[in-house]
C-alpha atoms as a PDB file:
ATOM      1  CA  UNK A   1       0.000   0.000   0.000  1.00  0.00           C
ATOM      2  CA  UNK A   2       1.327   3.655  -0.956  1.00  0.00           C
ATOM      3  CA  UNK A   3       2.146   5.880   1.856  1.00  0.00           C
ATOM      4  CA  UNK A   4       0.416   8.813   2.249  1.00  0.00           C
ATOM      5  CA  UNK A   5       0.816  12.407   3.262  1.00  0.00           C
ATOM      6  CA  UNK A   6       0.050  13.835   6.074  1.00  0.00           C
ATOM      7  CA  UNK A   7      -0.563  17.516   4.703  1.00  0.00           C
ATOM      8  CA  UNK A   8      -2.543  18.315   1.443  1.00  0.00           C
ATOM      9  CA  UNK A   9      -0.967  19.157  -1.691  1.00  0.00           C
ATOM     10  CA  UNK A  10      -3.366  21.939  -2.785  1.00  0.00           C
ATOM     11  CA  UNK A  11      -4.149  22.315  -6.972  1.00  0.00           C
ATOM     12  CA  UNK A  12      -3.669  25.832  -8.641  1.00  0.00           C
ATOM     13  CA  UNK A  13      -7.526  25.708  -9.133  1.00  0.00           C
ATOM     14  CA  UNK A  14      -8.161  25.331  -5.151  1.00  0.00           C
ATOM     15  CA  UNK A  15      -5.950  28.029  -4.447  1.00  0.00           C
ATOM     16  CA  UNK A  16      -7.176  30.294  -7.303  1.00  0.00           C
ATOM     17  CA  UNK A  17     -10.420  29.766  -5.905  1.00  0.00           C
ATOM     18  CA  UNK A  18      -9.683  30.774  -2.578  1.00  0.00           C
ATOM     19  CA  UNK A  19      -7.817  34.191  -4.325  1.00  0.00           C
ATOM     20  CA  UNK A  20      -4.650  32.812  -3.412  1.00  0.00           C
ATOM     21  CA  UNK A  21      -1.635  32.411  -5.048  1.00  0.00           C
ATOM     22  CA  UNK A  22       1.688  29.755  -5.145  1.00  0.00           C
ATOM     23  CA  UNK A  23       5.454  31.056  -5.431  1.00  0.00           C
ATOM     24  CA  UNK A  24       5.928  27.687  -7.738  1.00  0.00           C
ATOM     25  CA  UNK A  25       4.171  25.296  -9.778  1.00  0.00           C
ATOM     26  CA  UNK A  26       5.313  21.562  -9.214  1.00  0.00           C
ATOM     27  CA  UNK A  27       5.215  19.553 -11.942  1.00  0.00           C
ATOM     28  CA  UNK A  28       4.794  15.886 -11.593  1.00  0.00           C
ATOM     29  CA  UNK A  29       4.872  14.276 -14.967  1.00  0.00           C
ATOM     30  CA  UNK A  30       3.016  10.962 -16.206  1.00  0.00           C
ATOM     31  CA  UNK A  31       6.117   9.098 -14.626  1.00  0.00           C
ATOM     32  CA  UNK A  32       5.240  11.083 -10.830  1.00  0.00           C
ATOM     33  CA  UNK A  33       1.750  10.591 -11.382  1.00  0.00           C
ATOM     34  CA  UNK A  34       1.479   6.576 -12.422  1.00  0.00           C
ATOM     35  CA  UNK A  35       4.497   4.500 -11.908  1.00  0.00           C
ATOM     36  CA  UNK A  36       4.646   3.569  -8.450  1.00  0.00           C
ATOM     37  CA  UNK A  37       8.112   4.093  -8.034  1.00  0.00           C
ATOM     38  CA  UNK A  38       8.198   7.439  -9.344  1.00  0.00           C
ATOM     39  CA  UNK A  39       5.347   8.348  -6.987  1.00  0.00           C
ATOM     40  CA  UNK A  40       7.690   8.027  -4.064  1.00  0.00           C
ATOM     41  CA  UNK A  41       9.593  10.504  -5.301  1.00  0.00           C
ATOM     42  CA  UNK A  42       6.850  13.161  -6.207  1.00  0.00           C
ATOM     43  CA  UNK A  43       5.613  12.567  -2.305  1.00  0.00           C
ATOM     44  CA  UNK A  44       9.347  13.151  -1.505  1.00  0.00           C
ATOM     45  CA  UNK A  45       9.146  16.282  -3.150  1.00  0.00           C
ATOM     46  CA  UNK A  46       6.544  17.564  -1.705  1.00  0.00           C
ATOM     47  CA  UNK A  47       7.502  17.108   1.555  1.00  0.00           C
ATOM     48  CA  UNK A  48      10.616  18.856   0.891  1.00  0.00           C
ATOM     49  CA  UNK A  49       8.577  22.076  -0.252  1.00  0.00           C
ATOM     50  CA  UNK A  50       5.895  21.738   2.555  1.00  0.00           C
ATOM     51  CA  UNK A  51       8.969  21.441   5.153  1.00  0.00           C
ATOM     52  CA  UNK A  52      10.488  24.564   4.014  1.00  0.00           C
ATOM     53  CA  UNK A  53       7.207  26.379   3.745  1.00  0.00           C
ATOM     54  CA  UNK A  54       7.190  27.149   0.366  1.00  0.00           C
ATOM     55  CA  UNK A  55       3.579  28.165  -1.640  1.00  0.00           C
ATOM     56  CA  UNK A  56       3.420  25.534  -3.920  1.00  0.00           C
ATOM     57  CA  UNK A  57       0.912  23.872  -6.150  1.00  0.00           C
ATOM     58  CA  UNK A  58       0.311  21.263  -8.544  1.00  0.00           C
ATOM     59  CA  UNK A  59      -2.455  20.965 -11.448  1.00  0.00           C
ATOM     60  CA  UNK A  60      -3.810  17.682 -11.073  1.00  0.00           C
ATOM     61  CA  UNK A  61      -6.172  16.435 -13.456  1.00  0.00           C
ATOM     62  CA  UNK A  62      -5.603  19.672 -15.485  1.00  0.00           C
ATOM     63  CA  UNK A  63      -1.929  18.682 -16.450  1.00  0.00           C
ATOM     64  CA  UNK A  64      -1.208  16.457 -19.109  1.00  0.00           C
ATOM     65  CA  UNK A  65       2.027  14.403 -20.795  1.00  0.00           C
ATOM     66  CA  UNK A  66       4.598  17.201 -21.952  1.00  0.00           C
ATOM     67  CA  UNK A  67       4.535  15.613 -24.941  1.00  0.00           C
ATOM     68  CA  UNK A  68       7.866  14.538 -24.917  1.00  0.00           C
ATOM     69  CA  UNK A  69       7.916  10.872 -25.926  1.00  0.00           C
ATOM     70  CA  UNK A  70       6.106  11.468 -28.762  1.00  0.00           C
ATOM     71  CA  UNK A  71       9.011  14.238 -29.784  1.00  0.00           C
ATOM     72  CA  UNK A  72      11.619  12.155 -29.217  1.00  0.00           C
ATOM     73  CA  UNK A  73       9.859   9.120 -30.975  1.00  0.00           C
ATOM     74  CA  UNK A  74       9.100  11.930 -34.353  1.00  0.00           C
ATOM     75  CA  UNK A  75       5.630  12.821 -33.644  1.00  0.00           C
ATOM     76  CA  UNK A  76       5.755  16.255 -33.890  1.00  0.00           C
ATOM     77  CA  UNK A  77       2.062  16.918 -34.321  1.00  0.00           C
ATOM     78  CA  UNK A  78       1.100  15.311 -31.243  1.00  0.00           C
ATOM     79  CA  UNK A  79       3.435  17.107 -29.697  1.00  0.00           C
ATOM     80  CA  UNK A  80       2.879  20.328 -30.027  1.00  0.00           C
ATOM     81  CA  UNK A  81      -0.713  19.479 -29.286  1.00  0.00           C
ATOM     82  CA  UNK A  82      -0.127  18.014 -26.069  1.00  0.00           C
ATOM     83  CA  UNK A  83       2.299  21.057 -25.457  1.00  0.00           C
ATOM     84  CA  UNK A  84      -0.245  23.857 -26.849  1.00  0.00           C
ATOM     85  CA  UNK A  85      -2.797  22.384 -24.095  1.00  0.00           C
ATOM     86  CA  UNK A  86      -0.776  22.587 -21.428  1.00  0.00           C
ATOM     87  CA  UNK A  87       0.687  26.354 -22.456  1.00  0.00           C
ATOM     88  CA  UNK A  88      -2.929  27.373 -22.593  1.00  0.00           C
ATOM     89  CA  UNK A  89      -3.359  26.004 -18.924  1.00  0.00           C
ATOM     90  CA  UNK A  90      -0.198  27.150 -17.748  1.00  0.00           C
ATOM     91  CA  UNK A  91      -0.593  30.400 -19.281  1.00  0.00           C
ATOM     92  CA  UNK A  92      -4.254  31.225 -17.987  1.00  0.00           C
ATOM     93  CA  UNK A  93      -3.264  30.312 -14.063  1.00  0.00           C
ATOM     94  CA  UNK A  94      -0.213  33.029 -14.856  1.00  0.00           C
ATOM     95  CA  UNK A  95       2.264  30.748 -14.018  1.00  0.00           C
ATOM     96  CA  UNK A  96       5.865  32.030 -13.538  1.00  0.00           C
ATOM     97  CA  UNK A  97       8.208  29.289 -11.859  1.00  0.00           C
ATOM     98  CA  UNK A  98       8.169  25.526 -12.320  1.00  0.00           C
ATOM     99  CA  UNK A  99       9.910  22.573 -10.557  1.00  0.00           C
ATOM    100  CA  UNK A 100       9.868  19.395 -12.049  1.00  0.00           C
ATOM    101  CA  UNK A 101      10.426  15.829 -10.841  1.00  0.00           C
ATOM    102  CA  UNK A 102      11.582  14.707 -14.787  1.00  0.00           C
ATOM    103  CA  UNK A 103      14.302  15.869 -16.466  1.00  0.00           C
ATOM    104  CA  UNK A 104      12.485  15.186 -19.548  1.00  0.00           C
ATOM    105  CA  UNK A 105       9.859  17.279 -18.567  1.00  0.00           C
ATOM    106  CA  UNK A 106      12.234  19.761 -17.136  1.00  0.00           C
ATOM    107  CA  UNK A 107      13.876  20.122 -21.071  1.00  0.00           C
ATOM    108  CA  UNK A 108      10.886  20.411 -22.752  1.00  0.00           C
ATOM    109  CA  UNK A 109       9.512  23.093 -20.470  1.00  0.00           C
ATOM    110  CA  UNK A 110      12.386  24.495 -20.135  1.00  0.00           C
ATOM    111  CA  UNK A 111      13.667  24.735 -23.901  1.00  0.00           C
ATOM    112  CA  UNK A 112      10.776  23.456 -26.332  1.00  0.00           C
ATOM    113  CA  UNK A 113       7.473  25.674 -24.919  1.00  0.00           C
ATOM    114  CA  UNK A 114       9.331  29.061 -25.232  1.00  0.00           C
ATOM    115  CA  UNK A 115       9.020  28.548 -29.395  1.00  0.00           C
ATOM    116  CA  UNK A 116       4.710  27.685 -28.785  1.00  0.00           C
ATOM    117  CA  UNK A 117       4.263  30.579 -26.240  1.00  0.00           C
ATOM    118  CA  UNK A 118       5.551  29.046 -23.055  1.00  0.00           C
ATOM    119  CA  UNK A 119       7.696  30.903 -21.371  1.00  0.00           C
ATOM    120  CA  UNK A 120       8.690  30.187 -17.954  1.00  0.00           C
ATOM    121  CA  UNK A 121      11.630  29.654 -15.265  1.00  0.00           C
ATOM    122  CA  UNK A 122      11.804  26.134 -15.048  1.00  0.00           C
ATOM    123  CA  UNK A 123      14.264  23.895 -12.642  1.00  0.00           C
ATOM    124  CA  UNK A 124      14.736  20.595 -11.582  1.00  0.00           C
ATOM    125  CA  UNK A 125      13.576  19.141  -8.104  1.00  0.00           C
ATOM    126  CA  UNK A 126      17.827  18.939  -7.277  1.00  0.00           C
ATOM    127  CA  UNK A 127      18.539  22.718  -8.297  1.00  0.00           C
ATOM    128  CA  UNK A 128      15.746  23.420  -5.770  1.00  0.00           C
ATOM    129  CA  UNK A 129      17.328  20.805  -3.107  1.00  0.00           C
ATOM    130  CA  UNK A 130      20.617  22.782  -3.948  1.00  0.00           C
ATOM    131  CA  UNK A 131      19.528  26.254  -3.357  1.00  0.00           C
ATOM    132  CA  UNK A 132      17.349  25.448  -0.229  1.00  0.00           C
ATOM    133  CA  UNK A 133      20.636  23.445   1.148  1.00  0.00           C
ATOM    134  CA  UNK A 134      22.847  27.554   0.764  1.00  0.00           C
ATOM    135  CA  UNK A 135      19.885  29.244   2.177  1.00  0.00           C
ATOM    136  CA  UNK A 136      20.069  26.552   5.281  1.00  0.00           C
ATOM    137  CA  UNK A 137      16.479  25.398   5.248  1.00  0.00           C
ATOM    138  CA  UNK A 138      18.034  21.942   4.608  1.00  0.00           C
ATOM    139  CA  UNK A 139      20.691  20.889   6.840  1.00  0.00           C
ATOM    140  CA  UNK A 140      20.955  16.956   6.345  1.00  0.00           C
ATOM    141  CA  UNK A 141      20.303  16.466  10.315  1.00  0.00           C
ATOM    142  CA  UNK A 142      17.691  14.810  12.294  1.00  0.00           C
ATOM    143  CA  UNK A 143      17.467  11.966  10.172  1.00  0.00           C
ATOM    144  CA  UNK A 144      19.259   8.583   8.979  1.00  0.00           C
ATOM    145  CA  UNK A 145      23.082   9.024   8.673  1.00  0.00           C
ATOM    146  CA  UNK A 146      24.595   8.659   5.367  1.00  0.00           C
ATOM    147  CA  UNK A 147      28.332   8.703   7.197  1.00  0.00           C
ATOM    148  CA  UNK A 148      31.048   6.934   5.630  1.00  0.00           C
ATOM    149  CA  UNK A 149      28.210   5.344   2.882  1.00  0.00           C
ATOM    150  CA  UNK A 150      29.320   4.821  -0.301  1.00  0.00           C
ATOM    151  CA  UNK A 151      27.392   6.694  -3.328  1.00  0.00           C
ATOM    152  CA  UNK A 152      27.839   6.902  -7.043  1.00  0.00           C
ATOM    153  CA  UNK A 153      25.898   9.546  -8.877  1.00  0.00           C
ATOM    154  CA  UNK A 154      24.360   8.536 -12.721  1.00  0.00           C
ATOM    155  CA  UNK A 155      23.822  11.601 -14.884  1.00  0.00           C
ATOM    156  CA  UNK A 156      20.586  11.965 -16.565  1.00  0.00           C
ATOM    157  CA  UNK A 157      20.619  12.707 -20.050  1.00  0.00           C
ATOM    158  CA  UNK A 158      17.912  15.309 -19.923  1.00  0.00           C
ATOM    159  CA  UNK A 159      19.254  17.298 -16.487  1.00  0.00           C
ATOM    160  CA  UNK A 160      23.819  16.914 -17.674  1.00  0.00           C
ATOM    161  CA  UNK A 161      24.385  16.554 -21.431  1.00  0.00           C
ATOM    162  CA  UNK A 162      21.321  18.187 -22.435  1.00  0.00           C
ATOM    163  CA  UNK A 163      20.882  21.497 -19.842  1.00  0.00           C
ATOM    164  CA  UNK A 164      24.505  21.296 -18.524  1.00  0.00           C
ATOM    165  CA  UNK A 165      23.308  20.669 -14.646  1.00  0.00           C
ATOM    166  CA  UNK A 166      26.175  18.711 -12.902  1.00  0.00           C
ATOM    167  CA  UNK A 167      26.435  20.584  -9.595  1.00  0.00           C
ATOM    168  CA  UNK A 168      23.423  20.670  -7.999  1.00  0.00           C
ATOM    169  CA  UNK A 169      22.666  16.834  -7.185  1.00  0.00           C
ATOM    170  CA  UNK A 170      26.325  16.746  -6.238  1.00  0.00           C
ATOM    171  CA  UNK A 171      25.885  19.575  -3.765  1.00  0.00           C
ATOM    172  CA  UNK A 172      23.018  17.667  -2.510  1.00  0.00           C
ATOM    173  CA  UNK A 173      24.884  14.904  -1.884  1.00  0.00           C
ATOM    174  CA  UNK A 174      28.224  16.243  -0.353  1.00  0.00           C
ATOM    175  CA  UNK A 175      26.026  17.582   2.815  1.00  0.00           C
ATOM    176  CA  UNK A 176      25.916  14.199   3.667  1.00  0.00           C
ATOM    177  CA  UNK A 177      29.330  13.483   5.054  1.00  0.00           C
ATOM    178  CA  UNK A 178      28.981  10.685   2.690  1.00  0.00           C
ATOM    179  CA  UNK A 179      31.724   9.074   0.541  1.00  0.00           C
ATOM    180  CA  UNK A 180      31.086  10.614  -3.337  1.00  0.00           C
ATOM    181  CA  UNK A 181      32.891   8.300  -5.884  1.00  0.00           C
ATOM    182  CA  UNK A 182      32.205   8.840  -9.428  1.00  0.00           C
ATOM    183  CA  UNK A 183      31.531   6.304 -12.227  1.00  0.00           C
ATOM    184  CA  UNK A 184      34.640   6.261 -15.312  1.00  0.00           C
ATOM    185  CA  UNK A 185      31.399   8.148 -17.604  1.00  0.00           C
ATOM    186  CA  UNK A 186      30.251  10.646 -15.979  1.00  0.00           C
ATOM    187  CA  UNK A 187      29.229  14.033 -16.018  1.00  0.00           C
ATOM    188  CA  UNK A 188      29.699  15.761 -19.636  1.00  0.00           C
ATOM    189  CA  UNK A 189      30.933  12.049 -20.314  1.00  0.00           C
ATOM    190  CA  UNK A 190      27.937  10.262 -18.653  1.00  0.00           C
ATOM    191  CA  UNK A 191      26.611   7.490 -20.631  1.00  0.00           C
ATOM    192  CA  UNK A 192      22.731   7.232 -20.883  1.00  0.00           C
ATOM    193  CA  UNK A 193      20.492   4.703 -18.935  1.00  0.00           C
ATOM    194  CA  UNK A 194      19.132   3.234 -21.848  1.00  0.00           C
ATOM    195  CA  UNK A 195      15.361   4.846 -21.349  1.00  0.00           C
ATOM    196  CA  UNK A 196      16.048   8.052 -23.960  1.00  0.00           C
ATOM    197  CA  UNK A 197      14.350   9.013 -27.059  1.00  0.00           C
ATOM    198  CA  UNK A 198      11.531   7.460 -26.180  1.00  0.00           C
ATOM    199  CA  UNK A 199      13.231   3.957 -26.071  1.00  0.00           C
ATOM    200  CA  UNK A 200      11.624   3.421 -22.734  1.00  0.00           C
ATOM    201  CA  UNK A 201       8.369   2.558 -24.321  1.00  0.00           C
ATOM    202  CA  UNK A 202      10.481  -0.269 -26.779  1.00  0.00           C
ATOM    203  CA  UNK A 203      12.301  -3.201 -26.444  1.00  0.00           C
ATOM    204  CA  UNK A 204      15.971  -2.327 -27.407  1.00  0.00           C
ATOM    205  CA  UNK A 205      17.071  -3.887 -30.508  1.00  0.00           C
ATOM    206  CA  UNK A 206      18.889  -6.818 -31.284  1.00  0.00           C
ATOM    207  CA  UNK A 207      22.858  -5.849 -29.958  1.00  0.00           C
ATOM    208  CA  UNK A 208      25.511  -7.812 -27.432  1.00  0.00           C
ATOM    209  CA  UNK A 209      24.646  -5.891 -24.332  1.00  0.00           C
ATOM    210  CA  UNK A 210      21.834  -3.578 -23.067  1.00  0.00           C
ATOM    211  CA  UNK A 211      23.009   0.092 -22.286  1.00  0.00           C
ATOM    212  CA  UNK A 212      21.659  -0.074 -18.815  1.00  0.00           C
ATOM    213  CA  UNK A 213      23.099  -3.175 -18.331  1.00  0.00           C
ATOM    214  CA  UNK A 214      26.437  -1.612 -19.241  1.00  0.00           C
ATOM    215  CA  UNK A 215      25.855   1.348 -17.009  1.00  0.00           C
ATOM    216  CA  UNK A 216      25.141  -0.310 -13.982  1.00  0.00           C
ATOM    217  CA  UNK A 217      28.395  -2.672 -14.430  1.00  0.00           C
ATOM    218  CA  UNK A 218      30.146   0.858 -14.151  1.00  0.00           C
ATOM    219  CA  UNK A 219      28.340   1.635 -11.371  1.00  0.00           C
ATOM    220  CA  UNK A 220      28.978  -1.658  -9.542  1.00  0.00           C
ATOM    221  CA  UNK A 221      32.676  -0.854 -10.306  1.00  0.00           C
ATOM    222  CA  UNK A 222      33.058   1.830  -7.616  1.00  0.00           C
ATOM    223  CA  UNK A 223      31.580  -0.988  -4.985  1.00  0.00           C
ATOM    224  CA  UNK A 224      28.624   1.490  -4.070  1.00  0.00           C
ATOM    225  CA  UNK A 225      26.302   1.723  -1.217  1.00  0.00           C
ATOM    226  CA  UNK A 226      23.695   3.870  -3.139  1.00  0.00           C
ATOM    227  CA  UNK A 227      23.280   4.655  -6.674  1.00  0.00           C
ATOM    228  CA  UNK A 228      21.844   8.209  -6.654  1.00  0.00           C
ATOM    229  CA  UNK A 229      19.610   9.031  -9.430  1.00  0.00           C
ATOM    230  CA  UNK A 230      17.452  12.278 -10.395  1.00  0.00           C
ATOM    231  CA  UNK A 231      15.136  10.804 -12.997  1.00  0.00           C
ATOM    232  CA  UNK A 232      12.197   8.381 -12.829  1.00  0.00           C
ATOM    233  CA  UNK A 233      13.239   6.660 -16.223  1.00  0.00           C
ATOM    234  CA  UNK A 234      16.747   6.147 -14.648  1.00  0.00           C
ATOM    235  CA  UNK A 235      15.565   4.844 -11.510  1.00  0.00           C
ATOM    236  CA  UNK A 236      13.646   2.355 -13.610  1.00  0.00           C
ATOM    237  CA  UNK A 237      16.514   1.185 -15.509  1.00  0.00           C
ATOM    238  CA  UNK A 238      18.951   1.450 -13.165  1.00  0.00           C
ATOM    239  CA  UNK A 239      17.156  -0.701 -10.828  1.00  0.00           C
ATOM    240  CA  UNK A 240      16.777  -3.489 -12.927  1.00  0.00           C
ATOM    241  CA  UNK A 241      19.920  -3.539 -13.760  1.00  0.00           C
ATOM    242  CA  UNK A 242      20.906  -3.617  -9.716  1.00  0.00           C
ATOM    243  CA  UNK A 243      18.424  -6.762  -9.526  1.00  0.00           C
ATOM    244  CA  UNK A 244      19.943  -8.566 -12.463  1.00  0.00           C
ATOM    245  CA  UNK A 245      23.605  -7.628 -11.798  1.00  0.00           C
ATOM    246  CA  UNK A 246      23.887  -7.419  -7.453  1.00  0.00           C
ATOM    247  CA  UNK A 247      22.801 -10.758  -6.817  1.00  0.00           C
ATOM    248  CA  UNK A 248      23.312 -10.049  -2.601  1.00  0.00           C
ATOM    249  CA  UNK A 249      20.761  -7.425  -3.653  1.00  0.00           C
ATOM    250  CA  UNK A 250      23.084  -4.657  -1.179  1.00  0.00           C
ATOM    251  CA  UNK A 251      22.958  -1.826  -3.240  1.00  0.00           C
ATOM    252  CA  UNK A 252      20.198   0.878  -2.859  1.00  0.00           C
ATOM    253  CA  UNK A 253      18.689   2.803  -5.903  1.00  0.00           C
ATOM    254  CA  UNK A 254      17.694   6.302  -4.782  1.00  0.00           C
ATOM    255  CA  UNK A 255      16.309   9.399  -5.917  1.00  0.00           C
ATOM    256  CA  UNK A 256      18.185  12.479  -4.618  1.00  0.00           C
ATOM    257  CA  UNK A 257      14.834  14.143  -3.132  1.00  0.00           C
ATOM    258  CA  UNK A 258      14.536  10.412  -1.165  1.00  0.00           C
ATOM    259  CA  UNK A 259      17.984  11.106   0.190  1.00  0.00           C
ATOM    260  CA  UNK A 260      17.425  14.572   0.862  1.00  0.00           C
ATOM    261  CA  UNK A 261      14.061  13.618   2.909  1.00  0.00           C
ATOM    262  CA  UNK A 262      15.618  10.477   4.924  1.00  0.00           C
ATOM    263  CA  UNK A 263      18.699  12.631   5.576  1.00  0.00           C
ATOM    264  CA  UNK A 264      16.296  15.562   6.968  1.00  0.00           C
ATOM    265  CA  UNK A 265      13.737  13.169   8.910  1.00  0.00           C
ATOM    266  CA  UNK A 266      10.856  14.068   6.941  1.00  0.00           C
END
């Protein structure tokens, strides 16, 4: 059974209707809102921007898919009309400032909807971890120790290569005390979980080795604790990689937000 929260996570049409309005939009993403993993991760999230008091908001049944799978599998049409919707809904709630749990959805908010009308400052859920860690509303204490663990970071696609954000989950991670080792492909040389351009939603063709197979043999290299992620696709992949490839079954697959909230006590 799915935990659940102990607050309410208020829609922008709740608050509108009560004249009130949110300092930032969260959005979830069809990975946050359906795949049970990734749903751990949005509730992580929000616990993070509750905890700090932040205004937030999400749109619930008014948001739809970003339309990003169908771009990256060369459906432009459907695209832009999944995009155009949620531009018109975005636009007519006045939004400003968006998180994301996704870096997919994070790129194609961030760089696609400014060419349809969509123009807004977007960042990822670990750019927001980042920045609340140098203002000091998160100080990694009062919660489960990550001393002297062991953890290996995996670049997504979407949030490195693609936008250029390397820091931030990093910074998230070094207030742990923990031990930070990095993977031989990493960063601007990161090599892809095997979930991009839309190849999540295919089997991968016929070759001698699948990519996230591959990855996670690098990231079993550095003998890790804790595979950090920032991206529900990743986690996906990564994971099953960790169950076909760490037979003891002692490494941990983690979102950074799930770190950030154990490390807190939230």
């Amino acid at each position: 059974m799915s935990e659940q929260l102990n607050f309410e996570v208020p829609t922008m049409a709740e608050l509108i209707a009560k004249g009130e309005e949110s300092e930032i939009l969260f959005w979830v993403g069809c990975a946050g809102s359906y795949d049970e993993r990734a749903q751990k991760t949005t509730r992580d999230i929000c616990k993070i921007l509750h905890h700090v008091g932040i205004k937030y908001a999400v749109l619930g049944t008014e948001e739809s898919c970003t339309g990003d799978p169908a771009k990256r599998a060369g459906n432009e049409f459907l695209f832009q009309m999944q995009a155009m919707t949620n531009i018109e809904v975005l636009n007519a709630y006045n939004i400003k400032k968006i998180v994301t749990g996704c870096p997919h959805c994070f790129n194609t908010i961030k760089n696609e909807y400014p060419g349809l009308g969509g123009s807004y400052e977007v960042i990822h859920h670990t750019q927001l971890i980042q920045q609340l860690i140098d203002e000091g509303k998160l100080k990694a204490e009062g919660g489960e120790s990550f001393k002297g663990k062991k953890i290996t970071y995996h670049d997504p696609c979407y949030l490195g290569r693609g936008n250029g954000v390397y820091e931030a989950p990093r910074k998230a991670l070094e207030v742990l005390d923990a031990q930070l080792v990095e993977m031989k492909r990493c960063k601007s040389n990161g090599l892809c979980c095997g979930a991009g351009g839309a190849q999540m939603f295919k089997e991968p063709e016929k070759g001698i080795k699948d990519i996230n197979i591959e990855r996670i043999e690098e990231a079993l290299e550095t003998q890790p604790n804790i595979i950090a992620a920032g991206c529900p696709f990743c986690m996906t992949m990564i994971s099953d990689g960790v169950k076909l490839k760490d037979q003891d079954q002692n490494v941990q697959v983690l979102d950074i937000a799930e770190i950030t909230v154990r490390a807190n006590g939230l």
